[in-house]
N, C-alpha and C. Protein backbone atom coordinates (compact mmCIF):
# COMPACT_ATOMS: atom_id res chain seq x y z
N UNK A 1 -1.16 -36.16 -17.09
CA UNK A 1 -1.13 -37.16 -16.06
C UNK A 1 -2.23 -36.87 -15.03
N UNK A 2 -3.01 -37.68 -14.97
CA UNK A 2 -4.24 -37.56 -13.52
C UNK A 2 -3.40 -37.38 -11.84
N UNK A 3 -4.62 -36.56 -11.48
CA UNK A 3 -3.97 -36.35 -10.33
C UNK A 3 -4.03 -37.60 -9.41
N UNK A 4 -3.27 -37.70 -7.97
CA UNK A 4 -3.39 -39.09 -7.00
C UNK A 4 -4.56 -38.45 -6.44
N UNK A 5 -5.46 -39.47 -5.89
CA UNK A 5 -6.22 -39.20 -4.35
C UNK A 5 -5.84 -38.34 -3.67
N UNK A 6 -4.72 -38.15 -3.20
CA UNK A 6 -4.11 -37.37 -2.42
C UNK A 6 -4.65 -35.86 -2.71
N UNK A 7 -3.43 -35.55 -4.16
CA UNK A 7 -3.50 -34.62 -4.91
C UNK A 7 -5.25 -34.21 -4.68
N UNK A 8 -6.42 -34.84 -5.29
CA UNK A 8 -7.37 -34.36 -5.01
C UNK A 8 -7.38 -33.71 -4.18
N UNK A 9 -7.70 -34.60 -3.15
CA UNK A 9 -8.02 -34.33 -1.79
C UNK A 9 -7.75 -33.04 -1.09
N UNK A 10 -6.46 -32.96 -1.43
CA UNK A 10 -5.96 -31.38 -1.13
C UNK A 10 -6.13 -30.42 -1.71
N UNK A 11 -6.90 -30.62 -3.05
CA UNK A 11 -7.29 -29.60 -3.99
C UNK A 11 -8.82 -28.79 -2.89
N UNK A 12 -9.40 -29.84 -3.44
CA UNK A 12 -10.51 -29.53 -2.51
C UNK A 12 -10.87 -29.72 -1.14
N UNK A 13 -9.72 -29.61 -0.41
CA UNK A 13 -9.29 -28.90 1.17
C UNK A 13 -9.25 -27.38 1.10
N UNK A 14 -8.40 -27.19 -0.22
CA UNK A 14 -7.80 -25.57 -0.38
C UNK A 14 -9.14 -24.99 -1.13
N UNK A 15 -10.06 -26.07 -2.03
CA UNK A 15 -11.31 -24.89 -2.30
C UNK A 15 -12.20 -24.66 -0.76
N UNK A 16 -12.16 -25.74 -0.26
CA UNK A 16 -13.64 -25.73 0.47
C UNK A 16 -12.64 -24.30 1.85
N UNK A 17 -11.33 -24.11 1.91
CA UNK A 17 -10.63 -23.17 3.01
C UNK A 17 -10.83 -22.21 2.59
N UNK A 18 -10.74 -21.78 0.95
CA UNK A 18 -10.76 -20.88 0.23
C UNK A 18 -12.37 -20.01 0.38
N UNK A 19 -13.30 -21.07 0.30
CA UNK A 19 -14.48 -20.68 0.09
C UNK A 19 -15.23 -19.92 1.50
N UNK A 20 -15.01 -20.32 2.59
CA UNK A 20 -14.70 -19.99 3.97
C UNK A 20 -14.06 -18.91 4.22
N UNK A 21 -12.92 -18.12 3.60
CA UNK A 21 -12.36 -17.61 3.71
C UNK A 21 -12.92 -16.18 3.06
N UNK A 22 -13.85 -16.38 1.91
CA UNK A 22 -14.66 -15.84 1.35
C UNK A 22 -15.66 -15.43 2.11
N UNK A 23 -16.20 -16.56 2.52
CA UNK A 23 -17.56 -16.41 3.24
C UNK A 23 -17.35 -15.21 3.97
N UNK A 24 -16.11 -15.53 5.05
CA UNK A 24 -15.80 -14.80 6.15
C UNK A 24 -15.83 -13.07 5.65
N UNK A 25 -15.24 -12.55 4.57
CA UNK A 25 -15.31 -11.26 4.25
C UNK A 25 -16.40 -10.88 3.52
N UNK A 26 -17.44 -11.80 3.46
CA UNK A 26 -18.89 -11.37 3.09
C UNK A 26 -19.75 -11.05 4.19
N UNK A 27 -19.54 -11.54 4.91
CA UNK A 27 -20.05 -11.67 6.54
C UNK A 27 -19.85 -10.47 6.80
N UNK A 28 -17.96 -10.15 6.86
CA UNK A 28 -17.91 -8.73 7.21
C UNK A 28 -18.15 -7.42 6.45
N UNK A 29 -18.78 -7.54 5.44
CA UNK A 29 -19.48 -6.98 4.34
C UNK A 29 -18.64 -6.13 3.52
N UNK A 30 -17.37 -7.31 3.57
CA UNK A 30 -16.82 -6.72 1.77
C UNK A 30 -17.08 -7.50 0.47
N UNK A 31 -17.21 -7.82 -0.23
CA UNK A 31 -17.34 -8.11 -1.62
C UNK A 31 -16.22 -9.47 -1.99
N UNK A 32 -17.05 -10.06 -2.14
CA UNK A 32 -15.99 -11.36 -2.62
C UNK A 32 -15.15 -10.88 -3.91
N UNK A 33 -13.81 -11.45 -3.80
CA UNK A 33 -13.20 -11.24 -4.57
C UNK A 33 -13.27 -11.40 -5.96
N UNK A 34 -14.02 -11.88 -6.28
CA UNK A 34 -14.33 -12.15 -7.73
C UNK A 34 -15.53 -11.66 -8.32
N UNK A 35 -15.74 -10.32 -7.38
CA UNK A 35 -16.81 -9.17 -7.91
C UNK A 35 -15.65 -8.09 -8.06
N UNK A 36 -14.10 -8.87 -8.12
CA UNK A 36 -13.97 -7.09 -8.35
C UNK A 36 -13.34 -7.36 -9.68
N UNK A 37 -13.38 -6.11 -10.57
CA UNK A 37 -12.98 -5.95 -11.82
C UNK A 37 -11.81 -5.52 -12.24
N UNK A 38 -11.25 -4.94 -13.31
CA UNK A 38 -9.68 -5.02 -13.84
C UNK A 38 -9.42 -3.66 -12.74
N UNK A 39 -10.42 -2.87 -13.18
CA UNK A 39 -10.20 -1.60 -12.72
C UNK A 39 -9.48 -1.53 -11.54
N UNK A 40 -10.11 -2.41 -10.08
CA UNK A 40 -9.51 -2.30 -8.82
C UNK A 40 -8.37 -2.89 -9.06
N UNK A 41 -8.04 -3.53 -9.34
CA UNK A 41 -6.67 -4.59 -9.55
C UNK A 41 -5.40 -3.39 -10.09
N UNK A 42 -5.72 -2.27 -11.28
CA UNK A 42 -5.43 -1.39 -12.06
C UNK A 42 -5.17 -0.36 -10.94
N UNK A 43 -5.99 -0.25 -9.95
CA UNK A 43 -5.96 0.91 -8.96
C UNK A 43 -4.71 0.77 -7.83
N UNK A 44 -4.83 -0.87 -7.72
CA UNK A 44 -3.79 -1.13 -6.76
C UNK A 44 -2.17 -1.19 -7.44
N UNK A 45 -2.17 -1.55 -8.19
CA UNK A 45 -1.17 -1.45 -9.49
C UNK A 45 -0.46 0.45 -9.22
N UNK A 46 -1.47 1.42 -9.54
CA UNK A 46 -1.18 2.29 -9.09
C UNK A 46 -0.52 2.65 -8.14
N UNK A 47 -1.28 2.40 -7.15
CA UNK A 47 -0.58 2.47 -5.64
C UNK A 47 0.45 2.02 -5.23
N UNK A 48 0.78 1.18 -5.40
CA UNK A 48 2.34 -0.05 -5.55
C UNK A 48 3.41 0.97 -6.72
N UNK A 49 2.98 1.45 -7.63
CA UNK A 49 4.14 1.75 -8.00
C UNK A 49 4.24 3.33 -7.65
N UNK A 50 3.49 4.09 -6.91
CA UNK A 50 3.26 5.57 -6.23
C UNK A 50 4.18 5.08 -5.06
N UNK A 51 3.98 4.27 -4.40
CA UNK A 51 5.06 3.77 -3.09
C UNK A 51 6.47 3.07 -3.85
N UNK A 52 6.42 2.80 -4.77
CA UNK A 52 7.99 2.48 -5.16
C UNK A 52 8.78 3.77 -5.65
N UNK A 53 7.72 4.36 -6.31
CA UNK A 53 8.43 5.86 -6.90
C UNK A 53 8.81 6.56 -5.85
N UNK A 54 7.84 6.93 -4.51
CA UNK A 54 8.36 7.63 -3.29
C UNK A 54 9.37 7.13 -3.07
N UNK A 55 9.62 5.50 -2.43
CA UNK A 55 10.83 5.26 -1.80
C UNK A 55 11.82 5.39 -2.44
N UNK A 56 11.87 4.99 -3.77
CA UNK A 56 13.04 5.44 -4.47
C UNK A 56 13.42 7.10 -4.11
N UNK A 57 12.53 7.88 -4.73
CA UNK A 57 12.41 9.05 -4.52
C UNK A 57 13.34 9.68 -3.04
N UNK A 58 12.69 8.95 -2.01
CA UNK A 58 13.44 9.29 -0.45
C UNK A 58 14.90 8.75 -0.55
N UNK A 59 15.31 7.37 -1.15
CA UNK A 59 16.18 6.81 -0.80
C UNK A 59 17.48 8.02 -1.90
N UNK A 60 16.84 8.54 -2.69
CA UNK A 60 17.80 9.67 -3.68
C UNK A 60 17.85 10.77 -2.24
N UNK A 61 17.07 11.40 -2.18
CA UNK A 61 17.40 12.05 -0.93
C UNK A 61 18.01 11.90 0.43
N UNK A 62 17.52 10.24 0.98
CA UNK A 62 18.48 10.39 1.51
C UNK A 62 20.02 10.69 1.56
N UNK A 63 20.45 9.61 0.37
CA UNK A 63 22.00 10.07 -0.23
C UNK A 63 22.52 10.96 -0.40
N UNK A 64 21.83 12.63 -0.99
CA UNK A 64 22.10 13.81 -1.07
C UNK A 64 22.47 14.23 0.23
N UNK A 65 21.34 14.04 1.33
CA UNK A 65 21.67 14.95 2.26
C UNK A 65 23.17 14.14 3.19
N UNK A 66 23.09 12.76 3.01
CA UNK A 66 24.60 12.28 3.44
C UNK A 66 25.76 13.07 2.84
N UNK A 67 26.11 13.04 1.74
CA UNK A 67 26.59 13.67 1.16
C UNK A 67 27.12 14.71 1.61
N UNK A 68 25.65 15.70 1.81
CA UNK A 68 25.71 17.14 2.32
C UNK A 68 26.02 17.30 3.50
N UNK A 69 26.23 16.47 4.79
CA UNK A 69 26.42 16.20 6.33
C UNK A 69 27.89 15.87 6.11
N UNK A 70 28.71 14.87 4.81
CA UNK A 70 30.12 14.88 5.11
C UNK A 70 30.72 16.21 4.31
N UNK A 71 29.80 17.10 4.06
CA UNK A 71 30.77 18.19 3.26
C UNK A 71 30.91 19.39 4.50
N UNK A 72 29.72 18.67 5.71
CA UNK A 72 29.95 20.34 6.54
C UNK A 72 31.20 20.60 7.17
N UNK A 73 31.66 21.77 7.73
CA UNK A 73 32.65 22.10 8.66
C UNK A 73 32.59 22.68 9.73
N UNK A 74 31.09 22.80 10.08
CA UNK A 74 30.71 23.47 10.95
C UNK A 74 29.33 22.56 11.51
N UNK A 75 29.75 22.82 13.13
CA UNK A 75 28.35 22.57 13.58
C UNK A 75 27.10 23.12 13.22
N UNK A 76 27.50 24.52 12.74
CA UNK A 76 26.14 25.42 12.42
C UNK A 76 25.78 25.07 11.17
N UNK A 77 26.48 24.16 10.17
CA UNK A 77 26.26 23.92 9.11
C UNK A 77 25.46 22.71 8.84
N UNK A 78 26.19 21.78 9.78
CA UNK A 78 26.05 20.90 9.75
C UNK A 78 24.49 20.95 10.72
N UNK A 79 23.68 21.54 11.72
CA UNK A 79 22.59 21.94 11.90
C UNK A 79 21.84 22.05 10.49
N UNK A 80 22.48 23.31 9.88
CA UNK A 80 21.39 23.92 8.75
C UNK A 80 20.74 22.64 8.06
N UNK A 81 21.89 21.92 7.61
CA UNK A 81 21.64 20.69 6.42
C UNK A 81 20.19 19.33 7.42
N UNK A 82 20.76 19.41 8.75
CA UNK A 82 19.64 18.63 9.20
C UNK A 82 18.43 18.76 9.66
N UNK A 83 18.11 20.18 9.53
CA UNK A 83 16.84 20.91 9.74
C UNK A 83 16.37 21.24 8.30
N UNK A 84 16.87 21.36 6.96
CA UNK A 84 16.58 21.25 5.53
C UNK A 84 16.13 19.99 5.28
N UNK A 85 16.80 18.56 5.86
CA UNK A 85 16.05 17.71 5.58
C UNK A 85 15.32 17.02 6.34
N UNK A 86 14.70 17.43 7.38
CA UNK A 86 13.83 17.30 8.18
C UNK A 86 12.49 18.24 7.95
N UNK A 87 12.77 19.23 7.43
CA UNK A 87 11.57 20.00 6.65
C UNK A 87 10.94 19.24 5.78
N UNK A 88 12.00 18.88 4.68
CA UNK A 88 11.54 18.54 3.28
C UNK A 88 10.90 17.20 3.51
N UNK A 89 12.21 16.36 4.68
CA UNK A 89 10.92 15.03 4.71
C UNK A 89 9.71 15.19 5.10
N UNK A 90 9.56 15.94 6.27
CA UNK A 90 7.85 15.97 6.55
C UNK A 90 6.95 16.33 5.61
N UNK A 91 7.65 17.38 4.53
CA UNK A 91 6.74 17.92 3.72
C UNK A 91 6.14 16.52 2.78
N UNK A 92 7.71 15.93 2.51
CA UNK A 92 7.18 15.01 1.23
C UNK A 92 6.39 13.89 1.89
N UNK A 93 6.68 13.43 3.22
CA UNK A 93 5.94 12.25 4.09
C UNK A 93 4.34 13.13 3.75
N UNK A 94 3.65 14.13 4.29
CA UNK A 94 2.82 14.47 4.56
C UNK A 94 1.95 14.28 3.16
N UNK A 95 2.93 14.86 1.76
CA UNK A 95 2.17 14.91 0.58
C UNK A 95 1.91 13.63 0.18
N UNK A 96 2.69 12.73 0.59
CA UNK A 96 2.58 11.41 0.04
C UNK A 96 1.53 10.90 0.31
N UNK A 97 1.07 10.91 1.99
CA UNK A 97 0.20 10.33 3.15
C UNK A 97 -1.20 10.51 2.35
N UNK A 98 -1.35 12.44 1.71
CA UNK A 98 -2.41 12.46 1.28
C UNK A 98 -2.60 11.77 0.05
N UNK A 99 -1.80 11.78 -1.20
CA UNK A 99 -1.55 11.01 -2.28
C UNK A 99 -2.26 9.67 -2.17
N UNK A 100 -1.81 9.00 -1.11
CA UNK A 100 -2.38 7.71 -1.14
C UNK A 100 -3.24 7.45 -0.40
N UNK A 101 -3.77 8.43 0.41
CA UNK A 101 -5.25 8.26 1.35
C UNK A 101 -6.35 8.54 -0.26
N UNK A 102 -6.25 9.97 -1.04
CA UNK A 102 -6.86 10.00 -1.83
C UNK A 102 -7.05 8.79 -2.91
N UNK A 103 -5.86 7.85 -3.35
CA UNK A 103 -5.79 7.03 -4.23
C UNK A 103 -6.66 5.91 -3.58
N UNK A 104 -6.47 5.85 -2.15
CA UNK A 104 -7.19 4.79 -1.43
C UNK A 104 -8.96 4.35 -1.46
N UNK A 105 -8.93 5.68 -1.64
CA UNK A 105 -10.34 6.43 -1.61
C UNK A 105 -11.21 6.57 -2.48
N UNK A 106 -10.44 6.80 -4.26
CA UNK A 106 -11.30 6.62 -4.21
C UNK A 106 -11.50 5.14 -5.54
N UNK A 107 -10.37 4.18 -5.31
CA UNK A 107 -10.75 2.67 -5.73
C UNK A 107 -11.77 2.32 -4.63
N UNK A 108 -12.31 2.73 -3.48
CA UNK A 108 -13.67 2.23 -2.85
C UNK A 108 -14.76 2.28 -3.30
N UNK A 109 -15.29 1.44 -3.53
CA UNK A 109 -16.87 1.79 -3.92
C UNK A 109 -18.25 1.92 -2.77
N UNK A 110 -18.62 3.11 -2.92
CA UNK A 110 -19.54 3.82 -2.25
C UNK A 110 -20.52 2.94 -2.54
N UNK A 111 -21.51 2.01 -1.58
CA UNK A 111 -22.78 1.58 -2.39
C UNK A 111 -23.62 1.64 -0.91
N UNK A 112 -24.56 2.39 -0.97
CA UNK A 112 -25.10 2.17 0.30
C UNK A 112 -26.20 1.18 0.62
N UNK A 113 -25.86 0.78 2.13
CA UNK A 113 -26.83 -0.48 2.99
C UNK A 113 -25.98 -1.72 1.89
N UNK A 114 -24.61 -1.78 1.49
CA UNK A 114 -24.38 -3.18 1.25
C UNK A 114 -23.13 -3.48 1.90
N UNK A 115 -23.25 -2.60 2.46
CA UNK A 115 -21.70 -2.67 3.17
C UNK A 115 -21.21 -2.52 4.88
N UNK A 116 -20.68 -2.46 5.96
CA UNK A 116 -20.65 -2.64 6.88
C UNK A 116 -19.74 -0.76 7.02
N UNK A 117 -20.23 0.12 7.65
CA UNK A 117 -18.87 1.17 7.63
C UNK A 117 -18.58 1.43 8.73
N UNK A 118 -17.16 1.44 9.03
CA UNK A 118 -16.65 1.97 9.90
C UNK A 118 -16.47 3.60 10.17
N UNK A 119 -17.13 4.17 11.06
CA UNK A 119 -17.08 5.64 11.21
C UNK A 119 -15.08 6.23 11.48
N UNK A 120 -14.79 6.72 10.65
CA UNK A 120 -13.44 7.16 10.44
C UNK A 120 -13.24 8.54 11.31
């Protein structure tokens, strides 16, 4: 079935917004989207499921250490268990942080004078 006038019309509202929208992150000197290849797409894929595995991952821990907070009988116990998982989270927050700064890092592509960089 052909599209209405309408239908057009709004097609190519959404290319010509689309294309603008493009423009705009060429300007700011990233790479139009349709220079990037399977690979980056593959990289982010990665990353998405490295952050689902963590949270799962935390959300198992959290439950343990609940667990372990209704088994105490003691204040001093009940201390120990919340300074064990206050260790372990920072540890695993911290390993993660790097995990995905490195993963972040290196789906970037280094190309010099085509790009705009921000000093980090």
């Amino acid at each position: 079935m052909p599209k209405s006038e309408n239908e057009t019309a709004a097609d190519d509202t959404l290319l010509t917004m689309g294309k603008a929208w493009m423009k705009q992150f060429e300007d700011a000197g990233l790479y139009p989207l349709g220079l990037m290849h399977t690979g980056w797409f593959d990289k982010v894929a990665e990353i998405n499921s490295e952050v689902a595995n963590f949270v799962a991952d935390r959300i198992r821990e959290d439950a343990k250490t609940q667990s372990e907070l209704l088994k105490c009988k003691s204040a001093e116990e009940l201390q120990k268990v919340q300074m064990r998982f206050l260790e372990k989270t920072y540890a695993q927050y911290t390993l993660e942080t790097g995990k995905l700064i490195k993963m972040g890092m290196d789906m970037m592509p280094i190309v010099e004078g085509q790009t705009k960089h921000t000093p980090v």
